[in-house]
C-alpha atoms as a PDB file:
ATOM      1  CA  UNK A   1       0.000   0.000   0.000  1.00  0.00           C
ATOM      2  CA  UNK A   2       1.106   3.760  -0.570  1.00  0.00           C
ATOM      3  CA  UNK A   3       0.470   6.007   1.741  1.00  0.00           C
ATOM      4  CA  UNK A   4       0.738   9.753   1.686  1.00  0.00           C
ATOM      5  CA  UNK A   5       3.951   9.658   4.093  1.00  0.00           C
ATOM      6  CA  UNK A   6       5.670   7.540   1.415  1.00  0.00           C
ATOM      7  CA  UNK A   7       4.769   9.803  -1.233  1.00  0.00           C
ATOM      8  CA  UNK A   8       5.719  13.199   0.165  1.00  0.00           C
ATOM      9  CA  UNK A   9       9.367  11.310   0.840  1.00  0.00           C
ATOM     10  CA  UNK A  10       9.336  10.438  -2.219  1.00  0.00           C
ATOM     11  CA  UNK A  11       8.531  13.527  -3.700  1.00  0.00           C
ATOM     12  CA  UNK A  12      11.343  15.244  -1.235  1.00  0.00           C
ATOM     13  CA  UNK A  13      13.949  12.710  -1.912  1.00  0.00           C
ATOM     14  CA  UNK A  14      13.423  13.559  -5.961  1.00  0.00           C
ATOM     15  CA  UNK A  15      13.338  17.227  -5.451  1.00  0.00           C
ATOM     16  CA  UNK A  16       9.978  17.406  -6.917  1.00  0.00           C
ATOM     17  CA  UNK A  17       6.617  18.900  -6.623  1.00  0.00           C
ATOM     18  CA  UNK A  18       3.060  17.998  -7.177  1.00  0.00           C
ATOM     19  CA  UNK A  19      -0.409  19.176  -8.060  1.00  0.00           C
ATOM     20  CA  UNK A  20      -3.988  17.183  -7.516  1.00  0.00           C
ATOM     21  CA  UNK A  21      -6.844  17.506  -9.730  1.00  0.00           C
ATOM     22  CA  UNK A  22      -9.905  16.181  -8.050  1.00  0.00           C
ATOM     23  CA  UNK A  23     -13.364  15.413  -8.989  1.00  0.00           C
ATOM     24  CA  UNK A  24     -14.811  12.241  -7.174  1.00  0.00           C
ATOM     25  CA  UNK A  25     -12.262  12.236  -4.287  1.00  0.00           C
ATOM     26  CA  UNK A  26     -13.616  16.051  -3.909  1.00  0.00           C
ATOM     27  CA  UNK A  27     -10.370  17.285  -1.612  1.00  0.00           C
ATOM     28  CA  UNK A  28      -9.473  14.122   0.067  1.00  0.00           C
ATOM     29  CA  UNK A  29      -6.365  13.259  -2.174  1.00  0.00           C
ATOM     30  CA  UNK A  30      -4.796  16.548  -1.234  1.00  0.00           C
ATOM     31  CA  UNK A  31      -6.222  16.393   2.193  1.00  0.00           C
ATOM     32  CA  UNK A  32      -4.303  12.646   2.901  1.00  0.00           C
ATOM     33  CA  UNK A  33      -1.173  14.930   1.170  1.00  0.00           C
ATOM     34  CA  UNK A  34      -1.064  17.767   3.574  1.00  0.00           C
ATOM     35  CA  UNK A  35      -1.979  15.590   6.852  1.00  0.00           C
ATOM     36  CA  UNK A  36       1.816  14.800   6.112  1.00  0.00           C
ATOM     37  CA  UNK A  37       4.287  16.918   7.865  1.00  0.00           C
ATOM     38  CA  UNK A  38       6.838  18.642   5.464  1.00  0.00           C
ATOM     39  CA  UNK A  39       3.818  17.862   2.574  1.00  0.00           C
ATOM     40  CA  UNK A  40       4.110  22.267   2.172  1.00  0.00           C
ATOM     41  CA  UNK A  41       7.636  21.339   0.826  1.00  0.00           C
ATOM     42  CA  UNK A  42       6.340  19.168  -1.819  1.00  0.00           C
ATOM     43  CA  UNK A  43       2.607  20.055  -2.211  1.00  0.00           C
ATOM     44  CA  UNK A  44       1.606  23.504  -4.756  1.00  0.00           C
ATOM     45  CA  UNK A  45      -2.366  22.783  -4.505  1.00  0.00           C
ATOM     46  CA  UNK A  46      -4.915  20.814  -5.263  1.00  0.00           C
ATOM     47  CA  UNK A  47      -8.052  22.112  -7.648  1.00  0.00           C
ATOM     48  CA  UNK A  48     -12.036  20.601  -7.083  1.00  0.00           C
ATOM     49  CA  UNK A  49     -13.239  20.493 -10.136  1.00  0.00           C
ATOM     50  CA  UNK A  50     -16.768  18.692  -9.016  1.00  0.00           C
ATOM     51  CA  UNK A  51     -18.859  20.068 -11.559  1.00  0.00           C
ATOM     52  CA  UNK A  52     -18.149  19.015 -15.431  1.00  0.00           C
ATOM     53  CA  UNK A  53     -17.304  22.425 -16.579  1.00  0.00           C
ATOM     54  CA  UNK A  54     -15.103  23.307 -14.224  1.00  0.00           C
ATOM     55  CA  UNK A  55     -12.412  20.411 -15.566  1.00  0.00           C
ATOM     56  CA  UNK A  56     -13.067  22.765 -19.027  1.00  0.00           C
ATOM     57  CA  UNK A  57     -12.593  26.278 -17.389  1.00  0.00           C
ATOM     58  CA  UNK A  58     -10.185  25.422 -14.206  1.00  0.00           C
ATOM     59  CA  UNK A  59      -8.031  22.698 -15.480  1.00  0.00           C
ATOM     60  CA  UNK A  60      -8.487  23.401 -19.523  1.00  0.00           C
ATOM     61  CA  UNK A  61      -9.990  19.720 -20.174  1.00  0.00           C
ATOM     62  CA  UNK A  62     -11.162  20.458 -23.899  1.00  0.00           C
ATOM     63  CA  UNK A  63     -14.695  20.592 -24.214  1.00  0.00           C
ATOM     64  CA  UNK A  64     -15.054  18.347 -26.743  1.00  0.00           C
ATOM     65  CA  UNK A  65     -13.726  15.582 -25.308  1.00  0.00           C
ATOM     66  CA  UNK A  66     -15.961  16.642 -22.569  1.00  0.00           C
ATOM     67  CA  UNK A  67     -19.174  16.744 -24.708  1.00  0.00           C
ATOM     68  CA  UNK A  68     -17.750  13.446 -25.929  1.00  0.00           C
ATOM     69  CA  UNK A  69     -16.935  11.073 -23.750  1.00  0.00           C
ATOM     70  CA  UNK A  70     -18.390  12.837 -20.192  1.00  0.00           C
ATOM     71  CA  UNK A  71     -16.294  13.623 -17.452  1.00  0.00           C
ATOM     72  CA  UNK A  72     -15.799   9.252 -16.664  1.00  0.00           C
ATOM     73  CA  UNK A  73     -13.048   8.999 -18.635  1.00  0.00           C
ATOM     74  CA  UNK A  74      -8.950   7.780 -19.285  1.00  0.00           C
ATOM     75  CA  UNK A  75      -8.101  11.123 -21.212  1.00  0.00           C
ATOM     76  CA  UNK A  76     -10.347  13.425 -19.228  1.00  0.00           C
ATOM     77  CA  UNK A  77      -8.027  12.002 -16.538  1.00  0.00           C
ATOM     78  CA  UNK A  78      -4.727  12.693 -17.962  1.00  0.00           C
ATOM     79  CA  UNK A  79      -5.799  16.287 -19.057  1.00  0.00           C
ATOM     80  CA  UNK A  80      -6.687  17.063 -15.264  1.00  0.00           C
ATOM     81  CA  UNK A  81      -3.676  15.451 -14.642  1.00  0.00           C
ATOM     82  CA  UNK A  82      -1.695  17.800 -17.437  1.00  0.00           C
ATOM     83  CA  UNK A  83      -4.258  20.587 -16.064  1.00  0.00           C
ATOM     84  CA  UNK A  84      -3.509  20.488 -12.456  1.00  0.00           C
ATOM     85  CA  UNK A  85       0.134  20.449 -13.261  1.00  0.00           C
ATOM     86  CA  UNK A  86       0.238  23.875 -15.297  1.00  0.00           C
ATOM     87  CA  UNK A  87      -2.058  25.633 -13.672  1.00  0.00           C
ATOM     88  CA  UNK A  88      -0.603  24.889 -10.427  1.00  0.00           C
ATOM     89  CA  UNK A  89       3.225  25.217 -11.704  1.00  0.00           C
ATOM     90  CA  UNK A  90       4.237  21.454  -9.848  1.00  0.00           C
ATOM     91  CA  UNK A  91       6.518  18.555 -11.413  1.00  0.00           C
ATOM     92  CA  UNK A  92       3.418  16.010 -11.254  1.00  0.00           C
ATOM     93  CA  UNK A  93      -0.417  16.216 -11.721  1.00  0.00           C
ATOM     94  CA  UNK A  94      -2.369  13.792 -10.108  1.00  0.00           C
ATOM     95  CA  UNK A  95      -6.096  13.585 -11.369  1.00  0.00           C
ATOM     96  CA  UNK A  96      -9.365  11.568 -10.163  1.00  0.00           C
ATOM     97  CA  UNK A  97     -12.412  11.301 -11.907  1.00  0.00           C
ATOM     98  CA  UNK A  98     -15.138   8.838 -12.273  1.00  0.00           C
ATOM     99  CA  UNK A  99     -18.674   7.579 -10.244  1.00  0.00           C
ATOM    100  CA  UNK A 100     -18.574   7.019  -6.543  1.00  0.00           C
ATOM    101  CA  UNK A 101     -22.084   5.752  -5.868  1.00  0.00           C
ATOM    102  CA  UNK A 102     -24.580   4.741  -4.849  1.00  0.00           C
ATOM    103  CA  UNK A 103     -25.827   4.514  -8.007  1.00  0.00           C
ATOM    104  CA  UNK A 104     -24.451   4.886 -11.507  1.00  0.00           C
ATOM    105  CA  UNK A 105     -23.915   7.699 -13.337  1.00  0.00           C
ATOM    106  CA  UNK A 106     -22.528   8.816 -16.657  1.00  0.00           C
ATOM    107  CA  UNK A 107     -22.885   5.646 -18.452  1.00  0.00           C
ATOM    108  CA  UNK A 108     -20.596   4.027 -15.802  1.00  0.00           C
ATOM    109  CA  UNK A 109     -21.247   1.779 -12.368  1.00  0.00           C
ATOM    110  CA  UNK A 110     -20.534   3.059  -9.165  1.00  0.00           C
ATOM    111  CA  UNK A 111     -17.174   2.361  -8.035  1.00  0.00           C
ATOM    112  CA  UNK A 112     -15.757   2.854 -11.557  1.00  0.00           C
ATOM    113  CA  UNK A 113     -13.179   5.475 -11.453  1.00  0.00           C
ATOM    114  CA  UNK A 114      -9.466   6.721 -13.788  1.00  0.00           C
ATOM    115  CA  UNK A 115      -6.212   8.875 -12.200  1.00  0.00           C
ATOM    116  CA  UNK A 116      -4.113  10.748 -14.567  1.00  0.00           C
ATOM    117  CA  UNK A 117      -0.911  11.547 -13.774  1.00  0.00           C
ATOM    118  CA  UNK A 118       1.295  13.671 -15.353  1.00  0.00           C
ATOM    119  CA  UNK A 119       5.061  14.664 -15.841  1.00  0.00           C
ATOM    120  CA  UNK A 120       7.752  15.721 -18.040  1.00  0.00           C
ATOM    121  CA  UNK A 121       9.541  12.292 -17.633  1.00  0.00           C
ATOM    122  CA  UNK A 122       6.400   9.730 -18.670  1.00  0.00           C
ATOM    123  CA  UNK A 123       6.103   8.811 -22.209  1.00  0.00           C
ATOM    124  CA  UNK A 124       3.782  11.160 -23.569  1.00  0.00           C
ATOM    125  CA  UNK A 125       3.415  13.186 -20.911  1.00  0.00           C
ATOM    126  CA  UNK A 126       0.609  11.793 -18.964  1.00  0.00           C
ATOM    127  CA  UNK A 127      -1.056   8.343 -18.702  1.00  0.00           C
ATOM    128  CA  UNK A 128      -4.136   7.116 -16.972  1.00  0.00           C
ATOM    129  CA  UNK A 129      -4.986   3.815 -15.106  1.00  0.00           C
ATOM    130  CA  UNK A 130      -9.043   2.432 -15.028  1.00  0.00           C
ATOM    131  CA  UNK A 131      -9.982   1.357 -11.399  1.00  0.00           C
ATOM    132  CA  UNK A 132     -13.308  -0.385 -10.308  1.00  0.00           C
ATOM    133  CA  UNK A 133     -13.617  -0.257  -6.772  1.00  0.00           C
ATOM    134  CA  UNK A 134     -16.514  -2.156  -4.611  1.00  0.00           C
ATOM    135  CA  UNK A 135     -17.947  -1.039  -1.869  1.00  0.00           C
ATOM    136  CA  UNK A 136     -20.110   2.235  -0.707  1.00  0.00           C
ATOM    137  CA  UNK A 137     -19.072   5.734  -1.428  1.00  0.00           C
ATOM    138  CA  UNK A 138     -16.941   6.374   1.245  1.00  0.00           C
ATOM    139  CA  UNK A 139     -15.075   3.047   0.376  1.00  0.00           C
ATOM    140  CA  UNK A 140     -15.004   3.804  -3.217  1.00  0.00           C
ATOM    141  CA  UNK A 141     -13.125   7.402  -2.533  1.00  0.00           C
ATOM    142  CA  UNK A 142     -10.405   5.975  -0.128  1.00  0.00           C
ATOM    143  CA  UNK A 143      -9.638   3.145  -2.898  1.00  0.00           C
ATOM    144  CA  UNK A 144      -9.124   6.013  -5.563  1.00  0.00           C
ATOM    145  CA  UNK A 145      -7.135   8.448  -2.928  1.00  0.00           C
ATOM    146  CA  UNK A 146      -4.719   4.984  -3.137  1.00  0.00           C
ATOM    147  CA  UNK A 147      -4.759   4.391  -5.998  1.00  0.00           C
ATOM    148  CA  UNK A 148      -3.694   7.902  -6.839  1.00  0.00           C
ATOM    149  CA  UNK A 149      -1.254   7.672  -4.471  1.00  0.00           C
ATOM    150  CA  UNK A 150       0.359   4.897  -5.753  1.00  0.00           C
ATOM    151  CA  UNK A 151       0.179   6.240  -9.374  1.00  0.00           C
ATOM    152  CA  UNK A 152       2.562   9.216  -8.482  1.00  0.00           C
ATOM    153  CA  UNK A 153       4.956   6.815  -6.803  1.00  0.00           C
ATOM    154  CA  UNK A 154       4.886   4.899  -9.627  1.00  0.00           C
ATOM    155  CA  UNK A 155       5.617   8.020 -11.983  1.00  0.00           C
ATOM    156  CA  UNK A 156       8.203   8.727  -9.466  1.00  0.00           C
ATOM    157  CA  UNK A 157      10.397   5.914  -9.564  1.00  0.00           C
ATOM    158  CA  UNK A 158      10.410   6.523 -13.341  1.00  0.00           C
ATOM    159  CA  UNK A 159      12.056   9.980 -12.536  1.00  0.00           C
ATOM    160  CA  UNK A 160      15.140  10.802 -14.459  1.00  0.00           C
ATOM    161  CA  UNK A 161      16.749  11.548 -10.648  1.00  0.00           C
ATOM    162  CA  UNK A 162      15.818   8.412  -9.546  1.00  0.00           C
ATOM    163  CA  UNK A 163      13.794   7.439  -6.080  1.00  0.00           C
ATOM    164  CA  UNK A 164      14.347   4.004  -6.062  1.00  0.00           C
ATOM    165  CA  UNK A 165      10.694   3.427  -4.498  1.00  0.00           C
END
């Protein structure tokens, strides 16, 4: 498991910084961030970007792709991710999108969920990773706050300075 002490070392230890992009976690990825002491070393900010047309105007998510595909979606994900990043001048983006329950929404289950991240360093520039989580809402949330936080220590130990993690 990753937890958010791990990640703000690891952040620290690559002399990086990093940026959230929220939408179904609403706050708590960059909550479990900054519940870490040092985090203000390593954390620039997080954006909620609840409603769909805030990912367009706050974290310039292109509309079409919005109009598209809905806010449930892999590449929605990476251009929070790529979104967060900018707008928030950090090293990484970290994005989180999708349904949390009860019900379905969007086309999608409950529990179904994507994080972005983004960086310089991964191929591309950003990728994405599709989660399904069971459980209730609050269950659903904490699996994608993980998940995210896994993702960026994944992207880290791809980091040209190396983390080793």
């Amino acid at each position: 498991m990753s937890g958010p002490a791990e990640v703000v070392a690891a952040l620290a230890a690559a002399g990086t910084s990093v940026a959230t992009a929220e939408s179904l976690t609403g706050g708590l990825l960059c909550a479990a961030l900054v519940d870490v002491p040092g985090a203000s070393a390593v954390v620039r900010g997080g954006v909620v970007a609840y409603a769909t047309e805030l990912k367009a105007d706050l974290l310039d998510v292109q509309r079409e792709a919005l109009a598209r595909t809905g806010p449930v979606d892999g590449l929605v994900a990476e251009q929070m991710a790529r979104g967060a990043r900018a707008r928030l001048r950090a090293d990484v983006g970290v994005s989180t999108t999708g349904v949390a329950g009860p019900g379905p929404a969007d086309g999608f289950p409950a529990g179904t969920a994507f994080v972005g991240v983004a960086a310089d360093w991964i191929e591309g520039g950003a990728r994405h990773v599709r989660l399904r989580v069971e459980g209730d809402r609050p269950v659903v949330r904490a699996g994608v706050v993980t998940a995210a936080l896994a993702e960026v220590l994944a992207a880290l130990a791809e980091h040209p300075g190396g983390t080793g993690s």
